[in-house]
Protein backbone atom coordinates (compact mmCIF):
# COMPACT_ATOMS: atom_id res chain seq x y z
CA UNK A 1 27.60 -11.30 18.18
CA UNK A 2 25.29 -8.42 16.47
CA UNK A 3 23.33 -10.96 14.69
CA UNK A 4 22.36 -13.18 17.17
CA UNK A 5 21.86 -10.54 19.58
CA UNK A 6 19.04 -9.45 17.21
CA UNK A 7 17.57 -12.84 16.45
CA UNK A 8 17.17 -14.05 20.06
CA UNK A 9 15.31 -10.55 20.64
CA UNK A 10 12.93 -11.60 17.43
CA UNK A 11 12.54 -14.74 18.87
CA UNK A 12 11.83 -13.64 22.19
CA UNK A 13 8.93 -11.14 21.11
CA UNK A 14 7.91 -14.55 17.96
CA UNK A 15 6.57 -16.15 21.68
CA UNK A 16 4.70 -13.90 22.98
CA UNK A 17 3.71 -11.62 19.64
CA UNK A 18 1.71 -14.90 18.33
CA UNK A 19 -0.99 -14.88 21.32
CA UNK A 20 -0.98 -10.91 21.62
CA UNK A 21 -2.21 -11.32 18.04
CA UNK A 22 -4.98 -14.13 18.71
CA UNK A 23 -6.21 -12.23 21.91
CA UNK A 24 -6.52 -8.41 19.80
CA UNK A 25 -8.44 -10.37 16.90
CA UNK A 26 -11.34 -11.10 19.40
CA UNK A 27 -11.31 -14.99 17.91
CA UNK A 28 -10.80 -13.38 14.09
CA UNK A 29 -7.48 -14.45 12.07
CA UNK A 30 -5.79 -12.17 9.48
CA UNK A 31 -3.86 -15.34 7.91
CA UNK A 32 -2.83 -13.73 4.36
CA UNK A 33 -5.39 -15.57 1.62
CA UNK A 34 -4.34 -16.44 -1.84
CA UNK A 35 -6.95 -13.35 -2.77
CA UNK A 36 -4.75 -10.60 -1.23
CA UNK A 37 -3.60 -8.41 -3.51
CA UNK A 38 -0.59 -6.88 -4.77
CA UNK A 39 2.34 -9.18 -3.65
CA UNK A 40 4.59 -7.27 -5.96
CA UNK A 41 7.76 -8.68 -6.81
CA UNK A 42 8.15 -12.34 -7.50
CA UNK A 43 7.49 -13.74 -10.81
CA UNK A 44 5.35 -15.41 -11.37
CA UNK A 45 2.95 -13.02 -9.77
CA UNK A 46 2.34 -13.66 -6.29
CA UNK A 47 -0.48 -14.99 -4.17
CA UNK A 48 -2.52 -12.38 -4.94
CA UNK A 49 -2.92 -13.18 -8.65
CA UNK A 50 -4.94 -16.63 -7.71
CA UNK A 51 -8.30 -15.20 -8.11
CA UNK A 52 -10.63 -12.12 -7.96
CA UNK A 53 -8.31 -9.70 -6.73
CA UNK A 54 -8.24 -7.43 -3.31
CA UNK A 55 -11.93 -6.62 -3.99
CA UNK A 56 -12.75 -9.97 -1.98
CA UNK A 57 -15.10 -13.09 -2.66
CA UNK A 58 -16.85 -12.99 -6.27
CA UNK A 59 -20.32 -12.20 -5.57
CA UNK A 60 -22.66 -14.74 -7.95
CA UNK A 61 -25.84 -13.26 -8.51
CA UNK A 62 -27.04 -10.00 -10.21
CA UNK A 63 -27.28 -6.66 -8.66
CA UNK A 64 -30.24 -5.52 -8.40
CA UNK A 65 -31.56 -2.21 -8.90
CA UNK A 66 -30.53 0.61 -6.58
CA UNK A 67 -33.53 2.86 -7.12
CA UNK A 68 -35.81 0.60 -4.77
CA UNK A 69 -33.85 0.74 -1.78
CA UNK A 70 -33.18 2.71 1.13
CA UNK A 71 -29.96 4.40 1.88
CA UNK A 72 -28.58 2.02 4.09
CA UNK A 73 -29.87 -1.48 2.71
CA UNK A 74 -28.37 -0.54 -0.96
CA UNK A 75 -26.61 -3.50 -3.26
CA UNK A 76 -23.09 -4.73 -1.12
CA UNK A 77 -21.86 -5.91 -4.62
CA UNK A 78 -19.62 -3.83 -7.49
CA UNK A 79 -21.22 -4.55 -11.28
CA UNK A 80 -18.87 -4.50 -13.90
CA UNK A 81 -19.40 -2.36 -16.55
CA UNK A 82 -16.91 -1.83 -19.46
CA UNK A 83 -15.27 1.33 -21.05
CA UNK A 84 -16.97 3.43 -23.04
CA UNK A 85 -13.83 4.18 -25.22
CA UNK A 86 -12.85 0.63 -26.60
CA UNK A 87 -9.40 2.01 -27.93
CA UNK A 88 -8.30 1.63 -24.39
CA UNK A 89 -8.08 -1.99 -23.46
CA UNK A 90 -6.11 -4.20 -21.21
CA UNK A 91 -2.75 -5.78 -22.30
CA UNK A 92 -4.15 -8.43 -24.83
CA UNK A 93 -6.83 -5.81 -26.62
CA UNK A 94 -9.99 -6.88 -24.71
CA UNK A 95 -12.24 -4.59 -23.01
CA UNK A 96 -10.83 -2.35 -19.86
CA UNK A 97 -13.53 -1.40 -16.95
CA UNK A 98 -14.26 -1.17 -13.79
CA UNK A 99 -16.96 -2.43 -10.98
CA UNK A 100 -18.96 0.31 -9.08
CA UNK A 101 -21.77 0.18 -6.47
CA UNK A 102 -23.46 3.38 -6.22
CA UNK A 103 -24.51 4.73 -2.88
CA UNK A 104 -27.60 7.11 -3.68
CA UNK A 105 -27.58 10.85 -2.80
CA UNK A 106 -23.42 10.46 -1.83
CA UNK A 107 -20.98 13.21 -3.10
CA UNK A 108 -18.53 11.18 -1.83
CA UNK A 109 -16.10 8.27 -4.19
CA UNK A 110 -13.01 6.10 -3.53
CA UNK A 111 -11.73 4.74 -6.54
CA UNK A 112 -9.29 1.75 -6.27
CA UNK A 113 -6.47 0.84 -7.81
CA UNK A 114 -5.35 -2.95 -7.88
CA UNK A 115 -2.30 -4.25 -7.56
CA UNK A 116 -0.37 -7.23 -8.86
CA UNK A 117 3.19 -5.83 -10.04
CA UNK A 118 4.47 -5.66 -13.78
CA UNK A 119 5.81 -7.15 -16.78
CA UNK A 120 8.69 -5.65 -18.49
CA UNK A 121 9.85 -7.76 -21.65
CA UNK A 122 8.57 -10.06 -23.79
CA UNK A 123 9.58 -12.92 -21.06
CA UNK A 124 7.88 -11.68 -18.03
CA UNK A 125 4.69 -10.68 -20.18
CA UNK A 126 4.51 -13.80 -21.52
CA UNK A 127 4.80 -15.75 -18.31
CA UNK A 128 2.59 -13.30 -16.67
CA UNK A 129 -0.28 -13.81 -19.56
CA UNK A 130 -0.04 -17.99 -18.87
CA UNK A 131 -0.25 -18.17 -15.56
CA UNK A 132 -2.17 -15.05 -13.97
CA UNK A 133 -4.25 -14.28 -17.80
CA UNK A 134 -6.88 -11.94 -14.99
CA UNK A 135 -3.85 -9.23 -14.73
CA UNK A 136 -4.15 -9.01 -18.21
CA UNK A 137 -7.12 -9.65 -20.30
CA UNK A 138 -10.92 -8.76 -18.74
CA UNK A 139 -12.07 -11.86 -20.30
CA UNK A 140 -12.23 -13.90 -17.56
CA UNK A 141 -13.65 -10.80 -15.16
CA UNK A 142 -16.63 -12.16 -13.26
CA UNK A 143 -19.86 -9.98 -13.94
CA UNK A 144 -19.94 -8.90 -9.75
CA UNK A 145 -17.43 -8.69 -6.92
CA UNK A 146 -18.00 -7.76 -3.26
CA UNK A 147 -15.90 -5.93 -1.31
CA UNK A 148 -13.90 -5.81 1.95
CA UNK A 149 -12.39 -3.37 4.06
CA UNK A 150 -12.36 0.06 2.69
CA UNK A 151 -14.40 -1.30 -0.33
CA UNK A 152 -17.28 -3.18 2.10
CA UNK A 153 -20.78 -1.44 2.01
CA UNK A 154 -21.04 -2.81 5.58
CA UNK A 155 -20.22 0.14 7.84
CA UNK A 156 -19.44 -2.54 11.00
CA UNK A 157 -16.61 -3.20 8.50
CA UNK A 158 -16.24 0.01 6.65
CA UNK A 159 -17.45 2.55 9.82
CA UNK A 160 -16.55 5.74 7.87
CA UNK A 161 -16.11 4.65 3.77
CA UNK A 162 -18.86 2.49 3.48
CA UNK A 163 -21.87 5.14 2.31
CA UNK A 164 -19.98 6.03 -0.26
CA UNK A 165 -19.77 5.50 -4.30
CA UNK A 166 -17.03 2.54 -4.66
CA UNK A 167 -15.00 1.80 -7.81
CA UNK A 168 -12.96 -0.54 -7.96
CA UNK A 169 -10.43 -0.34 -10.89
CA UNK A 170 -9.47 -3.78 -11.46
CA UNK A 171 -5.20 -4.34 -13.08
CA UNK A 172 -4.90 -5.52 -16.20
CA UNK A 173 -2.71 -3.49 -18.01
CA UNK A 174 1.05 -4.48 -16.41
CA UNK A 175 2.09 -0.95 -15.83
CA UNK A 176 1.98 0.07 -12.36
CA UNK A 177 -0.47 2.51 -14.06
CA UNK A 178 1.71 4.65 -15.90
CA UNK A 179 1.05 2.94 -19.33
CA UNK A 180 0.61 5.56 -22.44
CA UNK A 181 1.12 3.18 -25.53
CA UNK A 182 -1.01 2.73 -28.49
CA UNK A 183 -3.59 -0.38 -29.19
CA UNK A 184 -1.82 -2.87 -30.88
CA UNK A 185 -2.93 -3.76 -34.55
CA UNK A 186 -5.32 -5.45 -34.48
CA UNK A 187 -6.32 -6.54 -31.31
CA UNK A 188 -6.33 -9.59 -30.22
CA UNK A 189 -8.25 -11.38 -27.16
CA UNK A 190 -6.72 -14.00 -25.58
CA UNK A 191 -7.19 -17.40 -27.13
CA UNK A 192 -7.20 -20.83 -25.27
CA UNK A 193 -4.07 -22.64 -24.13
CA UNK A 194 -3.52 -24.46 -27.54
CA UNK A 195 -2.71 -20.71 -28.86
CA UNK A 196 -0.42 -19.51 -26.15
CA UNK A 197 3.06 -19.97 -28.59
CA UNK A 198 1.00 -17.67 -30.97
CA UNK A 199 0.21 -15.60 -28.21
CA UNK A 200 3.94 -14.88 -26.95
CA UNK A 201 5.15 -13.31 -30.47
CA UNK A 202 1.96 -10.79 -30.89
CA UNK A 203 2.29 -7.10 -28.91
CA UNK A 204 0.36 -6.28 -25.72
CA UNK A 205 -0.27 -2.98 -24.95
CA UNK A 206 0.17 -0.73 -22.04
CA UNK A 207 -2.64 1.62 -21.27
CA UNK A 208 -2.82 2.12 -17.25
CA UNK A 209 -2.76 5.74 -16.87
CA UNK A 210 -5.32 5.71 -20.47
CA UNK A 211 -7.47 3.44 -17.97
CA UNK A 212 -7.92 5.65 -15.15
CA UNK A 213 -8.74 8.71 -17.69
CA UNK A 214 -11.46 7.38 -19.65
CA UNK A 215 -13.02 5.52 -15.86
CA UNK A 216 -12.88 9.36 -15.11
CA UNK A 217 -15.37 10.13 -17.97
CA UNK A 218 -17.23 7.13 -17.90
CA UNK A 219 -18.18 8.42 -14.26
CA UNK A 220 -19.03 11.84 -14.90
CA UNK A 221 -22.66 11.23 -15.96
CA UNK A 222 -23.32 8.70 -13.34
CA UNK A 223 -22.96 11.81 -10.86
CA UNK A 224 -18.77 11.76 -10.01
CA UNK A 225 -18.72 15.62 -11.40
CA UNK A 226 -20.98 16.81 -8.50
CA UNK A 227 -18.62 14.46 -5.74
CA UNK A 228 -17.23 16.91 -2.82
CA UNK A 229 -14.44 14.59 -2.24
CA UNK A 230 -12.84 12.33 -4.65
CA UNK A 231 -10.32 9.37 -2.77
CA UNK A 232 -8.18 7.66 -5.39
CA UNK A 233 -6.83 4.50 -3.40
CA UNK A 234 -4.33 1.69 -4.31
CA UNK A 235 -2.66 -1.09 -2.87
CA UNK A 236 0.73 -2.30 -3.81
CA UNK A 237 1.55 -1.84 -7.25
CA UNK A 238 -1.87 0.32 -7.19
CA UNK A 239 -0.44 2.18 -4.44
CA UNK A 240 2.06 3.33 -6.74
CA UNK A 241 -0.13 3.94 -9.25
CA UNK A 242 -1.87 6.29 -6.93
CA UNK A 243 0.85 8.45 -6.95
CA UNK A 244 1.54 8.43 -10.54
CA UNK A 245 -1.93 9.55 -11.37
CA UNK A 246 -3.50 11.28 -8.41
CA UNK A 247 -2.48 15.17 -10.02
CA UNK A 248 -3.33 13.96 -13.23
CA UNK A 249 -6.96 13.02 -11.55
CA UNK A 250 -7.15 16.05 -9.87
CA UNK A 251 -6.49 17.89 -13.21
CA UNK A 252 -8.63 16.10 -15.12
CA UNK A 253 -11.53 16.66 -13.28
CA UNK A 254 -10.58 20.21 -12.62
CA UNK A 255 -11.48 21.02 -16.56
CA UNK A 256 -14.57 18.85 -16.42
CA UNK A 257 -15.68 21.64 -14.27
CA UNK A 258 -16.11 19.44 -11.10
CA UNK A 259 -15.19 21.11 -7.42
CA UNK A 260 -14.19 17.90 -5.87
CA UNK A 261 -11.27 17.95 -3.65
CA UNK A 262 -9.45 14.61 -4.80
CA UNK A 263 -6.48 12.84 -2.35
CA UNK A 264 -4.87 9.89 -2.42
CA UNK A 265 -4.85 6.80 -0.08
CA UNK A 266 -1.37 4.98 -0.72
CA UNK A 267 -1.62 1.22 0.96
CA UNK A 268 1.99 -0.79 0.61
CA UNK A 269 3.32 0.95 -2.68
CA UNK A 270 5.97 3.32 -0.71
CA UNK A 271 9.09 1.33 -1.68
CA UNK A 272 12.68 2.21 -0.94
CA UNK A 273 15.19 0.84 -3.69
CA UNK A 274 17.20 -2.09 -3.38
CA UNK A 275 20.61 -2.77 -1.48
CA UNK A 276 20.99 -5.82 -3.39
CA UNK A 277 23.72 -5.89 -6.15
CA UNK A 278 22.17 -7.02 -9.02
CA UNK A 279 23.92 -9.12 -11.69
CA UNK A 280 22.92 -10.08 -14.99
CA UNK A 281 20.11 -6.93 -14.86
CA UNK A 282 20.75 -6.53 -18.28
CA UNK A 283 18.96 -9.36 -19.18
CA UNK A 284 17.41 -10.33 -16.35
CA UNK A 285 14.21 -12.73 -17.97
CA UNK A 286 12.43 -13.11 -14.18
CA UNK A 287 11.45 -10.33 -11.90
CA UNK A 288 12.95 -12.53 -8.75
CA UNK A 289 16.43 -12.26 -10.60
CA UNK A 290 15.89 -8.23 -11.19
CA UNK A 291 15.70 -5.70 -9.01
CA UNK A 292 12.90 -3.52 -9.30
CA UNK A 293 15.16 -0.40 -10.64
CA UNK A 294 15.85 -2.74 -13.87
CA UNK A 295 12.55 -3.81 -14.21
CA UNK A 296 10.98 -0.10 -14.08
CA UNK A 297 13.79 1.66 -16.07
CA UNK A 298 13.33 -1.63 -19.02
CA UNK A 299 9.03 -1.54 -18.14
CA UNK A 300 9.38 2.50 -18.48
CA UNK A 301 10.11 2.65 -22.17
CA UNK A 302 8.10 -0.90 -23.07
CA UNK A 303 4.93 1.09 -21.47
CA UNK A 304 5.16 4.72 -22.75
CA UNK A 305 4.72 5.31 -19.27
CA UNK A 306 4.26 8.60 -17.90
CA UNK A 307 5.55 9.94 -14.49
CA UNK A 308 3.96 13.01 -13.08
CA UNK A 309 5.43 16.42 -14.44
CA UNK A 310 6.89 17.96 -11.64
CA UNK A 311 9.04 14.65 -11.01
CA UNK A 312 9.96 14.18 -14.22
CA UNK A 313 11.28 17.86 -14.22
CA UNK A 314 13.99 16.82 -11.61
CA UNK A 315 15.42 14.08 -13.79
CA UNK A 316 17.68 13.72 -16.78
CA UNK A 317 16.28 11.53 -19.44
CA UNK A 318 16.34 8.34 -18.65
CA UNK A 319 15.87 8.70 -14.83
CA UNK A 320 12.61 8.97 -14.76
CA UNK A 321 11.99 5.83 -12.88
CA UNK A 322 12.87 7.58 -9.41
CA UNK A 323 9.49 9.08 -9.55
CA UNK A 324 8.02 5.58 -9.14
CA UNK A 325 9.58 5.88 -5.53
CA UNK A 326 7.15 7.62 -2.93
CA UNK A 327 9.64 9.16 -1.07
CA UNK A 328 11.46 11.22 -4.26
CA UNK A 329 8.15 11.59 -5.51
CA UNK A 330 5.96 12.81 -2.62
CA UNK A 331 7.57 16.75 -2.39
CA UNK A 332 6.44 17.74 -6.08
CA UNK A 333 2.76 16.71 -5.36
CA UNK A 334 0.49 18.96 -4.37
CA UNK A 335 -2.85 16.57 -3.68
CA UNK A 336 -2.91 15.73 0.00
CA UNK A 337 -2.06 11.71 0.09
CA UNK A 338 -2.28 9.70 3.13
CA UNK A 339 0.25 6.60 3.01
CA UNK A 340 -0.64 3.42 4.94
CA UNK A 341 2.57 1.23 4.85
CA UNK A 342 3.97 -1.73 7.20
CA UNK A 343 7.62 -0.95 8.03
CA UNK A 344 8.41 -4.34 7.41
CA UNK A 345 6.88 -5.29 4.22
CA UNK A 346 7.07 -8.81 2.96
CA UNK A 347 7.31 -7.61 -0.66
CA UNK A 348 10.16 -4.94 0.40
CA UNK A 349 11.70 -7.88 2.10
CA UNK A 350 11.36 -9.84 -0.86
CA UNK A 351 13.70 -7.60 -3.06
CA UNK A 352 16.58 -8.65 -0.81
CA UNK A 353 15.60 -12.16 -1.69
CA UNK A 354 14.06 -12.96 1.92
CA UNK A 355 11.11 -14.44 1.97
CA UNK A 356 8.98 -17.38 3.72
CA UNK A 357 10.62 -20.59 2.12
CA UNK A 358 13.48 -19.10 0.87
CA UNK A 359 17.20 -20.34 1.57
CA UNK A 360 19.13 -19.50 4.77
CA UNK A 361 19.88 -15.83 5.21
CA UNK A 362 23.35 -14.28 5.09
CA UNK A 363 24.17 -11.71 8.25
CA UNK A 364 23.62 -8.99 5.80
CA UNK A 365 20.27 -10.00 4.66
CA UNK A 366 19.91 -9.82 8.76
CA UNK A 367 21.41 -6.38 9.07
CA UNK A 368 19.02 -5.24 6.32
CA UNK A 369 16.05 -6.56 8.14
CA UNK A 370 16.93 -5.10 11.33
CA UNK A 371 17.54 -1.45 9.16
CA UNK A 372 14.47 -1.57 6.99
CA UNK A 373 12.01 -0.20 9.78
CA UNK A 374 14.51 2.59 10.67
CA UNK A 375 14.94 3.50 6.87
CA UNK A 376 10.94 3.42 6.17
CA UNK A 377 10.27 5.56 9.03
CA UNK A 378 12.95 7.94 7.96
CA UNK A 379 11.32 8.36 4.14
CA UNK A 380 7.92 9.02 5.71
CA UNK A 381 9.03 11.69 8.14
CA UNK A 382 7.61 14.56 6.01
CA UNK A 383 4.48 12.85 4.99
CA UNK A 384 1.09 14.69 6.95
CA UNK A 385 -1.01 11.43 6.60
CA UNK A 386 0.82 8.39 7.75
CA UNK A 387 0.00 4.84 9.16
CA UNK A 388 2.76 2.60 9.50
CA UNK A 389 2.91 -0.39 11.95
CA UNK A 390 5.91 -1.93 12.94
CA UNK A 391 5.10 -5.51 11.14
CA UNK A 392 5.76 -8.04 8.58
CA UNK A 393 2.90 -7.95 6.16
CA UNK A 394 1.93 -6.93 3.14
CA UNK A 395 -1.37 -4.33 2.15
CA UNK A 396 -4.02 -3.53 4.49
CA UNK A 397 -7.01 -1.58 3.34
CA UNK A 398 -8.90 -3.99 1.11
CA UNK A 399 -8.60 -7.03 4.52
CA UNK A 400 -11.94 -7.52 6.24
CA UNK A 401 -9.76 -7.20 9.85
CA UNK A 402 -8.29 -3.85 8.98
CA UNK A 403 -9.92 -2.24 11.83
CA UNK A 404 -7.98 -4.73 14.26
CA UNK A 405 -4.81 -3.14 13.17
CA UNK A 406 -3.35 0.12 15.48
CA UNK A 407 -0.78 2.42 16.14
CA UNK A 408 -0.10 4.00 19.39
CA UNK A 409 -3.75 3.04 20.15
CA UNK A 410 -5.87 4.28 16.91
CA UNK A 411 -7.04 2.30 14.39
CA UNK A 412 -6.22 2.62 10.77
CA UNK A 413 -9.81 3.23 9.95
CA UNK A 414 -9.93 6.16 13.00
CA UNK A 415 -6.72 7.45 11.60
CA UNK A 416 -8.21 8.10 8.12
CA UNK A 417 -11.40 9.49 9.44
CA UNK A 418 -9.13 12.22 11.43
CA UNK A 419 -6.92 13.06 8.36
CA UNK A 420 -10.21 13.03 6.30
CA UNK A 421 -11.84 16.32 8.94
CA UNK A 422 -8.14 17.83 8.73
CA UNK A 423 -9.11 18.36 4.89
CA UNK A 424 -11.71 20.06 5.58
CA UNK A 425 -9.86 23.28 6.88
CA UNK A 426 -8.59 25.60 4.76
CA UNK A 427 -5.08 24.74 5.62
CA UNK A 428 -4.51 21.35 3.42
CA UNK A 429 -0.52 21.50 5.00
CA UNK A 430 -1.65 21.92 8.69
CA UNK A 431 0.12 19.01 10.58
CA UNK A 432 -1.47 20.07 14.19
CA UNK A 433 -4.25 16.87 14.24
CA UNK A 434 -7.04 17.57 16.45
CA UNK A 435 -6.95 16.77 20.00
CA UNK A 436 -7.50 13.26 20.36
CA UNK A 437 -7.45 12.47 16.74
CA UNK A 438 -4.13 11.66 15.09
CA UNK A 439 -3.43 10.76 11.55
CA UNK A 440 0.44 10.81 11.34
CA UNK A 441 1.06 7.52 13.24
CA UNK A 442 4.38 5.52 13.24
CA UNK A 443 5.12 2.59 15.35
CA UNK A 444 7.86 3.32 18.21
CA UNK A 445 8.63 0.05 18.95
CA UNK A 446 11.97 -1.08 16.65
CA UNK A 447 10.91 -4.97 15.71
CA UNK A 448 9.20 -6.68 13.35
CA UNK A 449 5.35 -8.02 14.96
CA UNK A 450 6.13 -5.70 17.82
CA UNK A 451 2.76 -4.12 17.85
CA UNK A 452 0.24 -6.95 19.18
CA UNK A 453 -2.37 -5.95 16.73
CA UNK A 454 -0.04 -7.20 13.98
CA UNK A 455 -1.52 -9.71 11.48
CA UNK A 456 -1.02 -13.17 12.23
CA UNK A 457 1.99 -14.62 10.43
CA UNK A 458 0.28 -17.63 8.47
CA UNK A 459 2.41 -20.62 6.85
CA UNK A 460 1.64 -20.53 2.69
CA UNK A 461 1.20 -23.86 2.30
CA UNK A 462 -0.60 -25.32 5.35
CA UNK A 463 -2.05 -21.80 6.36
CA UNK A 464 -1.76 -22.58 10.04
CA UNK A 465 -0.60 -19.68 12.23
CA UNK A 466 3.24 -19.48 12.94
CA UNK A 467 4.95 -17.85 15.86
CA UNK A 468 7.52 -15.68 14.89
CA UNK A 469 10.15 -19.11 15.41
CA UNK A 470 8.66 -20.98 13.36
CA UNK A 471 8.49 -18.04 10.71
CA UNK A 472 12.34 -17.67 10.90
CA UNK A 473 12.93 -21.24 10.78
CA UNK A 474 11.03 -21.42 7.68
CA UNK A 475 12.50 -18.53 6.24
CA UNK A 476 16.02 -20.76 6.17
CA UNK A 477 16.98 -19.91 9.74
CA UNK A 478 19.06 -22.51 11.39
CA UNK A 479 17.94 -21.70 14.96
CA UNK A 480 19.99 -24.75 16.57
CA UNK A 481 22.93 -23.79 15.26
CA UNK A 482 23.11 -19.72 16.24
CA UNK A 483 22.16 -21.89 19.85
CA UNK A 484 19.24 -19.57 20.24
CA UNK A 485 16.33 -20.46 23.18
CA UNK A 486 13.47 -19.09 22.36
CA UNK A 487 12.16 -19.74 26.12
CA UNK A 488 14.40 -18.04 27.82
CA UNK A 489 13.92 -15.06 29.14
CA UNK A 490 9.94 -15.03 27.40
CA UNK A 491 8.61 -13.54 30.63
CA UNK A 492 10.69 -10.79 30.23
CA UNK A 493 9.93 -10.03 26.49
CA UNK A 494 5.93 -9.87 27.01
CA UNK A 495 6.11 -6.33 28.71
CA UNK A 496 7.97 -4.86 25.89
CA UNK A 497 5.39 -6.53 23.43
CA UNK A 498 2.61 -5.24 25.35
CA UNK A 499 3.59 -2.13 25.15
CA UNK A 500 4.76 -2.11 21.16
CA UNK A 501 3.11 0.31 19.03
């Protein structure tokens, strides 16, 4: 049988994928923490929603002043400072901002996105304001955070972004970044629990895209119109915000007179649409029970939100919501984007309802995991910049082990420093990487966890490390009764393991 042909293979490379992992993390572990960000479909919001966002560990104490420090002992921790314009705010009328460290003489910024999905109706707002209140008020923001991965001032972590002017944007507007709509009158801050029935009959607002503008200004006198090179990044839902907003960065800065050549970084926000035949969509209250179509076409008109122009120009009215897909989106942009994205990703997974925990999976649900990697590699054919390892994970960038993770033997990190000196010929389409440095990397090998510089598959709830059995078995598997050995024939597997990526 098809299906259990497949399975036995997963199971086969589950054995020996688990210690390939442990031995290319040098002793680290990439088990997914409750801080990751984005995990973009289930409702309520997923793991990532527990804390202080994809920036990392809250930082406690002040920052202190840049001036008195040398280039390369400057503050490791992003201060928050608020808008200048307070007619943009987050969902709930407080304050929007962002947190920046400054990296003295630099002409150089990444400015990053968060992620955390949506809300589309007054259901999923609601639920989304009681239980994850961050992704949508700044008045619980901490005063510091400290970053990881691309956004870590440490360069043994960050060895080509880290002397650089970081911003990171945090989410709070529900939006996927594309929100255009007016302040509600009046404003009002979140209250305290006792008020939370009050709370689910006033308006939010929807300001993403309004966000991102005024940052834009607020940065200009702090030195972002001299900046040679302009990197706005996003993971997850702000990986799709990237490339909602990355031409109207461009343009904006463009008539603030700045020469900055501005890209975009896309990390786990290149979704394909769902095979799933949704019922009830009309009405669907939780974003589990809709499919992400329904929630962007209902999310679409709640927001105001704004697609770029060129998409929008393809579309009837009312279809707007394909540009919110990378791959129908990526031809009418004209900013070079680089797209980091796991060809198995647990959040693309999730849309078919399989997930860790879930209930047994149907022999579709099988043939659609076995598909997805072939389908993802197909949409990203055409894209210059591309990093996409053949693994079951979710975002990247912002993970303090993100230079353990390679493709065809370059790291992600090496991979964006070779698309990053391909800009800087005159010939932004030029697809002909330098000898020796690649940037348009796709895993050959057909499987998820494959490549044995994966991340470590981690159990939620205990976060112990799982081999890929155990994974499947939690997933809803029934391993006994497909009469699947995973020992058998393990020997075997570990050469084609060895040799995934």
């Amino acid at each position: 049988m098809k299906v259990v042909g497949l399975v036995t293979f997963l199971l086969l490379l589950g054995c020996t994928c688990s210690q390939n992992n442990r031995n290319a993390k040098s002793g680290g572990k990439s088990s997914k923490k409750p801080g990751n960000q984005g995990a973009n479909v289930s409702q309520p919001p997923p793991e990532d929603a527990s804390n202080g966002g994809p920036a990392g560990a809250v930082e406690a104490g002040r920052e202190g002043s840049p001036g008195g420090r040398a280039a390369g002992q400057q503050a490791e921790t992003m201060r928050l400072h608020f808008l200048r314009n307070t007619q943009v705010t987050c969902n709930d009328g407080t304050a929007a901002g962002y947190y920046l460290k400054e990296f003295r003489g630099s002409r150089r910024w990444l400015l990053f996105l968060e992620g955390g999905w949506c809300c589309y109706n007054k259901e999923t707002c609601s639920s989304r304001y009681i239980n994850i209140p961050r992704l949508m008020s700044s008045s619980e923001w901490p005063q510091t955070k400290r970053g990881s991965g691309i956004l870590s001032s440490k360069a043994e972590e960050n060895p080509h972004w880290h002397n650089t002017n970081i911003v990171f944007i945090p989410y709070c507007s529900s939006d996927v970044w594309s929100g255009t709509g007016p302040t509600p009158t009046p404003p009002r801050p979140r209250q305290g629990k006792e008020k939370e029935k009050e709370r689910n009959t006033t308006e939010y607002t929807f300001m993403g895209s309004l966000i991102i503008r005024e940052v834009i200004k607020d940065l200009v006198p702090k030195g972002l119109k001299q900046a040679k090179v302009v990197m706005l990044a996003g993971a997850s839902a702000g990986g799709t915000g990237v490339l909602l907003n990355v031409e109207r960065v461009a343009s904006q800065l463009e008539q603030l007179g700045a020469e900055a050549q501005v890209r975009g970084l896309v990390d786990s926000g290149w979704y394909l649409e769902s095979k799933q035949q949704q019922r009830g969509a009309r009405d669907c209250p939780e974003t589990v029970s809709c499919s992400p179509e329904d929630a962007i076409k209902k999310g679409l008109r709640l927001w105001n939100g704004a697609v770029p122009d060129r998409c929008r120009q393809l579309y009837k009215r009312g279809e707007e919501w394909q540009c919110l897909f990378g791959h129908k989106l990526y031809s009418t942009l004209t900013s070079p984007l680089f797209v980091v994205q796991w060809l198995f990703d647990e959040e693309q997974l999730r849309v078919e309802n399989i997930y860790r925990g879930g209930r047994s999976l149907s022999e579709e649900q099988w043939t659609y995991m076995q598909n997805l990697g072939k389908e993802v590699k197909n949409s990203l054919r055409d894209v210059t910049g591309v990093f996409a390892p053949s693994c079951l994970s979710h975002t990247s960038i912002t993970k303090s082990n993100w230079i353990n993770f390679q493709v065809k033997g370059t790291t992600l990190p090496r991979a964006l420093q070779c698309w990053d000196r391909s800009l800087q010929e005159a010939n932004r389409n030029n697809k002909t990487p330098s000898k020796g440095c690649p940037f348009h990397l796709v895993d050959a090998c057909q499987w998820p966890q494959c490549n044995p510089t994966c991340p470590a598959l981690v159990d939620p709830a205990s976060r112990q490390e799982l081999t890929l059995l155990q994974t499947l078995v939690a997933m809803g598997v029934d391993v006994q009764r497909l009469g699947l050995d995973h020992r058998r024939d393990a020997g075997s597997s570990a050469s084609m393991t060895s040799n995934g990526g």
